[in-house]
C-alpha atoms as a PDB file:
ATOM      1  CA  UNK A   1     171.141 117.112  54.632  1.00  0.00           C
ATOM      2  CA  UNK A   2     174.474 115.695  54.947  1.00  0.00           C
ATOM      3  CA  UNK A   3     175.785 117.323  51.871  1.00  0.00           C
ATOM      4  CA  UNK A   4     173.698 120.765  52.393  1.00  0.00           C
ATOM      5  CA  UNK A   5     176.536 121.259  55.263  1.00  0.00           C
ATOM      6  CA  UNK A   6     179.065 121.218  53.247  1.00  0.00           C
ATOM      7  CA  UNK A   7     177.629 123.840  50.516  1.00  0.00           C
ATOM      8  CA  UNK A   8     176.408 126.127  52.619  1.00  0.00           C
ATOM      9  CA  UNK A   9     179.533 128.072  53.608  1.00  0.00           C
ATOM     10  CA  UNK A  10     180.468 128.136  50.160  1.00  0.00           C
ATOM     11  CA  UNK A  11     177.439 129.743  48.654  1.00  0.00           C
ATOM     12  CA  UNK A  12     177.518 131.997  51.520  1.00  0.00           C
ATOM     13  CA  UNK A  13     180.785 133.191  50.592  1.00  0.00           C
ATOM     14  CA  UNK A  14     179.798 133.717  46.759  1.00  0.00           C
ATOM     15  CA  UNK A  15     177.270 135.268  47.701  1.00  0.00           C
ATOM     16  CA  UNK A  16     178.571 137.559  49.983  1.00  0.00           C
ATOM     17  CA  UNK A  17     181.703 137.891  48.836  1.00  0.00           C
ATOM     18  CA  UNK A  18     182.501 137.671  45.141  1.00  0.00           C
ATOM     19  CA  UNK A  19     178.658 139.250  44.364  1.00  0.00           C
ATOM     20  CA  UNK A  20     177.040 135.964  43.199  1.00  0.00           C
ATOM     21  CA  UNK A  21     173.610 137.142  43.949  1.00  0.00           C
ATOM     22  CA  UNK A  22     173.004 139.440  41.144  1.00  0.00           C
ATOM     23  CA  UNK A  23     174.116 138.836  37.039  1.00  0.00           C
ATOM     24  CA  UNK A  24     175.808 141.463  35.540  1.00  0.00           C
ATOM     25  CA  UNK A  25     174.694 140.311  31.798  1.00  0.00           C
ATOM     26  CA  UNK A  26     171.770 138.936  30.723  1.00  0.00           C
ATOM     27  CA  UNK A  27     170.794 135.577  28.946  1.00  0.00           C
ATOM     28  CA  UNK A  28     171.874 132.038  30.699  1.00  0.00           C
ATOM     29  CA  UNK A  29     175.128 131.328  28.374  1.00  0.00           C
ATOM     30  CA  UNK A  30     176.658 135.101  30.026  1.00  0.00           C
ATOM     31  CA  UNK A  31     175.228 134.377  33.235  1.00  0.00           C
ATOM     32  CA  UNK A  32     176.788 130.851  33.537  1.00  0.00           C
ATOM     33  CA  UNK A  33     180.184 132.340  32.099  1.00  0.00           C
ATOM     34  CA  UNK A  34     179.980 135.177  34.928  1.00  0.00           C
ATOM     35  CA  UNK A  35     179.679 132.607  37.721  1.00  0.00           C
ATOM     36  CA  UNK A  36     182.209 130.260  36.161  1.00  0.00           C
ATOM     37  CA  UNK A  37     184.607 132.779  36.496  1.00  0.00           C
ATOM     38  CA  UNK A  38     183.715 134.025  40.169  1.00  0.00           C
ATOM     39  CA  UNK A  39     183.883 130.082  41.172  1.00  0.00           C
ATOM     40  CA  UNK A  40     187.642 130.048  39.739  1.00  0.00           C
ATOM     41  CA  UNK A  41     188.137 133.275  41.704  1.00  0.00           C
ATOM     42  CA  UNK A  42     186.879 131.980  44.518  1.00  0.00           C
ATOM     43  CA  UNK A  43     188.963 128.266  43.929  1.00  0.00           C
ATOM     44  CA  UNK A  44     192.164 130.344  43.216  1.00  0.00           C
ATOM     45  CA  UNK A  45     191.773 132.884  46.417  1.00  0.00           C
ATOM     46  CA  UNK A  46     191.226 129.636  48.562  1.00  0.00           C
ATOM     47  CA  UNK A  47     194.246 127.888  47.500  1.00  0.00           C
ATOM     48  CA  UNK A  48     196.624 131.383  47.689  1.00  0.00           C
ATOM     49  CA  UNK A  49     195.006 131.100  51.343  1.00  0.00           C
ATOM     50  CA  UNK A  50     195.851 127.730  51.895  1.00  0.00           C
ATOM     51  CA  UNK A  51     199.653 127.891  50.544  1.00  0.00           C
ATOM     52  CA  UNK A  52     200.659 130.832  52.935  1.00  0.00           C
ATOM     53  CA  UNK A  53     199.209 128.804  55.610  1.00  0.00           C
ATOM     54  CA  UNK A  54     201.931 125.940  54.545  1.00  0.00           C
ATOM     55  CA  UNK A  55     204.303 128.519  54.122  1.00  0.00           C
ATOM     56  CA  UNK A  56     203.730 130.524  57.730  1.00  0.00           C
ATOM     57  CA  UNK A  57     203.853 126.932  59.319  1.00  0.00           C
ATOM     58  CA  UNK A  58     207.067 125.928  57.849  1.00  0.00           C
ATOM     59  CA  UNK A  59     208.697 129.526  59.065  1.00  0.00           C
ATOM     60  CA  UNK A  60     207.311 128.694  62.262  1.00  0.00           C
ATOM     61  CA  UNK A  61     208.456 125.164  62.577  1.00  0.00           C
ATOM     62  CA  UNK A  62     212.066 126.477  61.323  1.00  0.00           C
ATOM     63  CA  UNK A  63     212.142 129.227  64.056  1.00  0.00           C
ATOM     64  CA  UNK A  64     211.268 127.337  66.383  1.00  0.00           C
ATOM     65  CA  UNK A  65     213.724 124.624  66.051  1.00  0.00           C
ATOM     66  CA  UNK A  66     216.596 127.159  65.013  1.00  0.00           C
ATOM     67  CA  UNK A  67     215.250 128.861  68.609  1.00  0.00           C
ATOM     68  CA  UNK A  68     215.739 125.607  70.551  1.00  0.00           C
ATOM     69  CA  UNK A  69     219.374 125.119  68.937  1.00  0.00           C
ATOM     70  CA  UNK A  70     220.619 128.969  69.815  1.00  0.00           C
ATOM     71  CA  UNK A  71     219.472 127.657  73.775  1.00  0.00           C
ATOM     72  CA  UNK A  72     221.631 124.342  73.417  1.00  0.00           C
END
């Protein structure tokens, strides 16, 4: 049960949100290429997500120390 945590959010989201439910060819070897693909979709949206988080924080962290040198 430990590891079902961990899954769950991420089938949920190919599921829901890259269409993971239902195969758009038919026969296994198309099927498993079609969900190889939405899984690097998936890997490749997290990671754009993840590097403008990096990038907002390290505006932030600028401003704010650029803000607290314009009040000294």
């Amino acid at each position: 049960m430990k590891h079902r945590n961990g899954i769950e959010g991420t089938q949920s989201e190919l599921v829901r949100g890259q269409g993971m439910r239902r195969a758009r060819y038919r026969g296994l070897p198309k099927v498993r290429l079609q969900n190889y693909f939405i899984a690097a979709a998936c890997n490749v949206k997290r990671w754009i997500r993840g590097e403008a988080w990096k990038l907002a924080q390290a505006v932030s962290v600028e401003a704010a120390a650029t803000g607290a040198a314009a009040v000294q």
